[in-house]
Protein backbone atom coordinates (compact mmCIF):
# COMPACT_ATOMS: atom_id res chain seq x y z
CA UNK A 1 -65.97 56.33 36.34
CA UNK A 2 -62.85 56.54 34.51
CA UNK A 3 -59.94 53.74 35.65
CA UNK A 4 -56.78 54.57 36.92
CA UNK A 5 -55.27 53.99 33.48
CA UNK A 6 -58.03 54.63 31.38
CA UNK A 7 -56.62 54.85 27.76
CA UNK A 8 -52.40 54.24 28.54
CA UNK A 9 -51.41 51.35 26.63
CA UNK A 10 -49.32 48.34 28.13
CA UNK A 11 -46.90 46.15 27.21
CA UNK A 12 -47.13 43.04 29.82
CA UNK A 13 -44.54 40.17 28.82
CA UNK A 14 -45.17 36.70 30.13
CA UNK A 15 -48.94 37.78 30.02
CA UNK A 16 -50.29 33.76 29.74
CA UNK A 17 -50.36 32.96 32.80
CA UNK A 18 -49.79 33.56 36.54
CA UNK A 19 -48.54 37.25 37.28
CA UNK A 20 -48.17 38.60 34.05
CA UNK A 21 -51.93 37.36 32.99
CA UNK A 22 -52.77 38.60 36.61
CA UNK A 23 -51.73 42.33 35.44
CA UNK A 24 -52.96 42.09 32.38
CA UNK A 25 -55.89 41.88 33.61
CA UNK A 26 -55.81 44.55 36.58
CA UNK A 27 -54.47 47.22 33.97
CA UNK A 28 -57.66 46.37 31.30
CA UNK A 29 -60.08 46.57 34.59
CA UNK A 30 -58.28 49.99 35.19
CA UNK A 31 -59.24 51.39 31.59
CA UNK A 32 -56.00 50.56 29.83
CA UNK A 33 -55.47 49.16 26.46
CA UNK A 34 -53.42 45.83 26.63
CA UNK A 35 -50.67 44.65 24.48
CA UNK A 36 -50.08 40.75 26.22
CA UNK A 37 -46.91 38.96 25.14
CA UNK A 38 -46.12 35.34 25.52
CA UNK A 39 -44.82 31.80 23.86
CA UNK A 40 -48.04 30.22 24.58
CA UNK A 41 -50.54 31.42 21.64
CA UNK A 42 -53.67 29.42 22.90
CA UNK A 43 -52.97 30.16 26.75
CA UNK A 44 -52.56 34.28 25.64
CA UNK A 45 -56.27 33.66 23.60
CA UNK A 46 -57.93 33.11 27.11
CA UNK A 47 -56.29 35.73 28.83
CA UNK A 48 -57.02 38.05 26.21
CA UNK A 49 -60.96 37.27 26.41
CA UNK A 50 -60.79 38.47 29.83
CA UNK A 51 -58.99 41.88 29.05
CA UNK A 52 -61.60 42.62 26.47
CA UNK A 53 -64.59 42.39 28.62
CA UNK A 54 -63.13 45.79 29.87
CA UNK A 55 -60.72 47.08 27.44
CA UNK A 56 -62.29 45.95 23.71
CA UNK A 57 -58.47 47.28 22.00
CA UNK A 58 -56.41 44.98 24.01
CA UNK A 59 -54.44 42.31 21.53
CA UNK A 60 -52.64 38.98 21.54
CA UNK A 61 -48.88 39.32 20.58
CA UNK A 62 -47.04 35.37 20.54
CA UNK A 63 -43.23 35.92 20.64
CA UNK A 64 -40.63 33.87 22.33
CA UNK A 65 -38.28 36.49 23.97
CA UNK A 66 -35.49 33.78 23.96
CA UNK A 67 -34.90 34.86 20.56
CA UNK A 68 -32.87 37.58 21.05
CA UNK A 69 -32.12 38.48 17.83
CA UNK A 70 -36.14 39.38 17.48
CA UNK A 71 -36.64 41.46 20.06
CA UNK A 72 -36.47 44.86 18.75
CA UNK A 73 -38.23 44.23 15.53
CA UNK A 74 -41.14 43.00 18.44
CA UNK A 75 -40.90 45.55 20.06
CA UNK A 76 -41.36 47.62 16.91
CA UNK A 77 -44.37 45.64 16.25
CA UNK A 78 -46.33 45.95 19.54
CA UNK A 79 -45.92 49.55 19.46
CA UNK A 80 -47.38 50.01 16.13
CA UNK A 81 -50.56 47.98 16.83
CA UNK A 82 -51.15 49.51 20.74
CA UNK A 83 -50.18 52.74 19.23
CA UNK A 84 -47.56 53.10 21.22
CA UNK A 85 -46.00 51.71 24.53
CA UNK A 86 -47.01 53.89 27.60
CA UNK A 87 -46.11 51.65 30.89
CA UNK A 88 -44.03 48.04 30.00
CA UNK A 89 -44.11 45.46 32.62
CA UNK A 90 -40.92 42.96 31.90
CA UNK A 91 -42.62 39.96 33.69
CA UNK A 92 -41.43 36.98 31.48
CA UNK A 93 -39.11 34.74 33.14
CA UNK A 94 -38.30 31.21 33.07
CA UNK A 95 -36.82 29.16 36.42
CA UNK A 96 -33.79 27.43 36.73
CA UNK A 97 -32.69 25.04 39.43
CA UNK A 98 -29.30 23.38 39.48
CA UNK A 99 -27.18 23.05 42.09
CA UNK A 100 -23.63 24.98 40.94
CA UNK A 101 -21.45 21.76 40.55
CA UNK A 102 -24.27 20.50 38.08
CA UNK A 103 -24.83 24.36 35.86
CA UNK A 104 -23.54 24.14 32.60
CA UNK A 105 -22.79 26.97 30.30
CA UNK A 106 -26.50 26.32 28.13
CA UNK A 107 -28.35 26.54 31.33
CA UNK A 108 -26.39 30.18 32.45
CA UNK A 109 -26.68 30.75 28.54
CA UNK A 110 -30.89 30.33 28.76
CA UNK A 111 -31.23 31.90 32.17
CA UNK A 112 -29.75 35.19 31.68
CA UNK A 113 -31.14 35.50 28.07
CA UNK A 114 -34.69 35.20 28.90
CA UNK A 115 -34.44 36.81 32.59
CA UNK A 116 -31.95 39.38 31.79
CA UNK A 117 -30.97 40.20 28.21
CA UNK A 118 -34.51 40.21 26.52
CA UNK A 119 -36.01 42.71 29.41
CA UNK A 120 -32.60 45.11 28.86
CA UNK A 121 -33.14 44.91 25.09
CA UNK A 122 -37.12 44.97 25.33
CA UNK A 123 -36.78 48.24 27.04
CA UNK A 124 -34.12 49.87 25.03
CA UNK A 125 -36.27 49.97 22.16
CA UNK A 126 -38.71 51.12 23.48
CA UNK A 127 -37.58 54.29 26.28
CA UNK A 128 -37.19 56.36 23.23
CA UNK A 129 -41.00 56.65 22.58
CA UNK A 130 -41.44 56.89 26.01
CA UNK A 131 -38.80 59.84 26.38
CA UNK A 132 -39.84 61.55 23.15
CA UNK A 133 -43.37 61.36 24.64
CA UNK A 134 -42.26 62.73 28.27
CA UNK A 135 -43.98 60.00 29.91
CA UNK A 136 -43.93 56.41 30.78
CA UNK A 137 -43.26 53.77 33.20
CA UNK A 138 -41.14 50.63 32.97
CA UNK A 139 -41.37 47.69 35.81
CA UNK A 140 -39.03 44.98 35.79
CA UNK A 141 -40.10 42.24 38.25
CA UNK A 142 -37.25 40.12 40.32
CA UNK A 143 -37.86 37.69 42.95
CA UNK A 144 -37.13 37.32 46.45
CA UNK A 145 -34.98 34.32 45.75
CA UNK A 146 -32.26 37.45 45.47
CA UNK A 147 -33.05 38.20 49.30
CA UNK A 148 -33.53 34.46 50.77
CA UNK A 149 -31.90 31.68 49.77
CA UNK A 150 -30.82 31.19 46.45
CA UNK A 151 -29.54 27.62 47.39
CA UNK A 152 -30.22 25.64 44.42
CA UNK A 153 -31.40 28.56 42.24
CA UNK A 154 -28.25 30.35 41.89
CA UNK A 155 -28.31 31.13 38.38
CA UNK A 156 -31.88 31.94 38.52
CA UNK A 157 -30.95 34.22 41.70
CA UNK A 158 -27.98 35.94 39.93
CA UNK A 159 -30.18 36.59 36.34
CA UNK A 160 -32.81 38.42 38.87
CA UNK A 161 -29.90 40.26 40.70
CA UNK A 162 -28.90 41.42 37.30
CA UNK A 163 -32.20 42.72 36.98
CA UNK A 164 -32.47 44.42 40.10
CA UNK A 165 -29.18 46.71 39.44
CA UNK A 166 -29.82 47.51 35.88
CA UNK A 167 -33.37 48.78 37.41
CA UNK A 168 -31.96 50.76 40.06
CA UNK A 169 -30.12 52.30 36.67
CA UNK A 170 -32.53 53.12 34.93
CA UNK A 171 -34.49 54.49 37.90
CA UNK A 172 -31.76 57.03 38.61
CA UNK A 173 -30.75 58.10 34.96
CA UNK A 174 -34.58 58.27 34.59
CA UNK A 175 -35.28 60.86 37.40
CA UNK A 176 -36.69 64.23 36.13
CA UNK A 177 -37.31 63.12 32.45
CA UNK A 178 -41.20 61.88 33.08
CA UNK A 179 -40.53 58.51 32.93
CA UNK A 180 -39.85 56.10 35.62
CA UNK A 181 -39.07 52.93 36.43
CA UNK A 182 -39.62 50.33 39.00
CA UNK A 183 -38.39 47.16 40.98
CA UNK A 184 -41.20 44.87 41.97
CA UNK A 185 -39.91 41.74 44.37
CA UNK A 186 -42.21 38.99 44.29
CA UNK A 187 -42.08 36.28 46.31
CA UNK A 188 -43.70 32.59 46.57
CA UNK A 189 -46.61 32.86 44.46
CA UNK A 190 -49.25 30.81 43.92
CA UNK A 191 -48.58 29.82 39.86
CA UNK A 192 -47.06 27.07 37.63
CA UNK A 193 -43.57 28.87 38.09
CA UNK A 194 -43.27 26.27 41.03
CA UNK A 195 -44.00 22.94 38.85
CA UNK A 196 -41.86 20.51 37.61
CA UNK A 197 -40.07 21.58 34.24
CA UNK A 198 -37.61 19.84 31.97
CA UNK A 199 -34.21 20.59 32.63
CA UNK A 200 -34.64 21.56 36.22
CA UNK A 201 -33.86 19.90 39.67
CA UNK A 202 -37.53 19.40 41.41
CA UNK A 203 -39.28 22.28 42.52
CA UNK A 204 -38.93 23.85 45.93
CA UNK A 205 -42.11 23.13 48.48
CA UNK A 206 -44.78 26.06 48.40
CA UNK A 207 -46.92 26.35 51.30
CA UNK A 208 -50.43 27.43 50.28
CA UNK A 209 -50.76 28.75 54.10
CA UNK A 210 -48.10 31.65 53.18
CA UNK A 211 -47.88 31.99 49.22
CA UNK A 212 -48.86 35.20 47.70
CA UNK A 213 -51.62 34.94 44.75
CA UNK A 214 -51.08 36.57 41.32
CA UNK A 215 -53.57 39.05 42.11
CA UNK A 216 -52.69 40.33 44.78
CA UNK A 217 -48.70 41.09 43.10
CA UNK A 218 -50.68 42.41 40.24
CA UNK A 219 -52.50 44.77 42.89
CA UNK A 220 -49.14 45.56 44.08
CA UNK A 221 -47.89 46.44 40.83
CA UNK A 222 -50.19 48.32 39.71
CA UNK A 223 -49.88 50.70 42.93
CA UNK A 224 -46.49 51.68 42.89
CA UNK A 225 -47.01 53.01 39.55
CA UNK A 226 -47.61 57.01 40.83
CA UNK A 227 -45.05 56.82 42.99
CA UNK A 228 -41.40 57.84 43.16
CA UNK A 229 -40.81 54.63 44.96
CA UNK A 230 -38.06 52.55 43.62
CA UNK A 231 -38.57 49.21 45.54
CA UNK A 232 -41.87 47.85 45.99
CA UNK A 233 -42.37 43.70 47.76
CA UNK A 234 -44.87 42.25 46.71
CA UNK A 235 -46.77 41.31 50.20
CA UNK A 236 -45.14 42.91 54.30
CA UNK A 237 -44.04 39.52 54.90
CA UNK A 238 -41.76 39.69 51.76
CA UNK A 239 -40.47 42.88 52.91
CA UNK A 240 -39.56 41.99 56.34
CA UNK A 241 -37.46 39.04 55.10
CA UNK A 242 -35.84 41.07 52.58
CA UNK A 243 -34.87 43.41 55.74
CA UNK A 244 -34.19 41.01 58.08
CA UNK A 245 -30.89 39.68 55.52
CA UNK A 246 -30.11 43.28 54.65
CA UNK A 247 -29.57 44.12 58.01
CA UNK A 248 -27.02 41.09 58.98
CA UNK A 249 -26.87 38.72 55.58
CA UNK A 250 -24.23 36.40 57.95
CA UNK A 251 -26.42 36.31 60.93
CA UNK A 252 -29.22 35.33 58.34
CA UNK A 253 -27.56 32.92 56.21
CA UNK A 254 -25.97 31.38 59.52
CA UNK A 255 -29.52 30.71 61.10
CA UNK A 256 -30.60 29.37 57.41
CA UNK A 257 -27.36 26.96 57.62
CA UNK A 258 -28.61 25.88 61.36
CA UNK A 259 -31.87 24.71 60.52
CA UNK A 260 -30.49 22.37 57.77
CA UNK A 261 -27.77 21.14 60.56
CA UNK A 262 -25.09 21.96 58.49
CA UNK A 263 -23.80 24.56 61.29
């Protein structure tokens, strides 16, 4: 029986690991070719072995999206060995916590390059083919650290805020043209996103009990793809939170405040 994606070739960035290797995955169980982008050569080699147990064309492409000034001639370069670029899935993304008194301009700098820039120029080379083709899908993942708390995560917040708006862009210049794009909100997950990194104030706590695992965002993913929805969370929980501060962000913020006893 065919897969849901038998034969569309995808573009996952961030594919060594957590989420992206997660979808990666999914999509090459689901019939479709793979194209899995990531720093991490070696970590990309494993998830690649997996893809190819179900989809034999899938291939390993190493690039560090914090050079900017590399990205098109990438993305040039994955769509010549997939054959083209059906669905991309701008997953790469790397934390940053610092308090706004400590940020310095290199931090903002690194932030909004990786988590912002490199997804915007990612995709602009590569929604011609899609448009010339009449088909295609682009998802840009966020986080719900842009509808919690983004205490200590500001810049990190902002970058994925950046995101969110350019998406809800794209998904309304895209409407009618056969191609579409889509927010997906993740939030805590069960990866190394969480661990302690260089250059970073300690991670927050992640409670096992209530973290989401890459699978089951990857599930998520993979199902709004179909759909004209614009917004998908990536578990109910995720969306009720994200409603609850929509609905009255000072009530929420306030009660957030309360609990630390600084109101």
């Amino acid at each position: 029986m065919a897969g849901r994606f038998e034969g569309k070739r995808v573009l996952v960035t961030g594919a060594s690991s957590g989420i992206g290797a997660a979808t990666a995955v999914a999509f090459a169980r689901e019939g479709a070719i793979v194209g899995l982008a990531a720093r991490r050569a070696d970590r990309l080699a494993d998830v690649l072995a997996g893809c190819r147990e179900h989809a034999p064309d899938s291939a390993a492409l190493p690039v560090d999206l914090a050079d900017l000034d590399g990205v098109e001639a990438f993305a040039a370069d994955a769509a010549e060995q997939l054959g083209g670029v059906d669905i991309l899935v701008n997953n790469a993304g790397i934390p940053k916590r610092r308090r706004a008194a400590k940020l310095t301009p290199e931090d903002l700098r690194e932030v909004m390059a990786v988590n912002f820039e490199a997804p915007v120029r990612l995709t602009a080379a590569l929604l011609p083919g899609m448009l010339e083709r009449g088909h295609g899908h682009v998802v840009n993942l966020s986080s719900m650290g842009v509808h919690m708390f983004s205490m200590g995560a500001g810049a990190y917040a902002a970058s994925k805020a950046a995101v969110e708006l350019w998406t809800e862009a794209l998904y309304l210049e895209l409407a009618g043209t056969g191609v579409s794009a889509h927010l997906l909100v993740p939030g805590t997950t069960a990866t190394e996103f969480s661990r302690e990194r260089e250059n970073n104030d300690p991670p927050f706590p992640v409670d096992p009990a209530t973290a989401a695992t890459p699978e089951q965002v990857a599930a998520a993913l993979l199902d709004c793809l179909g759909t004209d929805v614009f917004v998908t969370y990536a578990t109910e929980r995720d969306a009720a939170t994200a409603q609850a501060k929509n609905a009255d962000p000072n009530g929420f913020l306030g009660d957030f405040l309360a609990k630390m006893g600084r109101r």
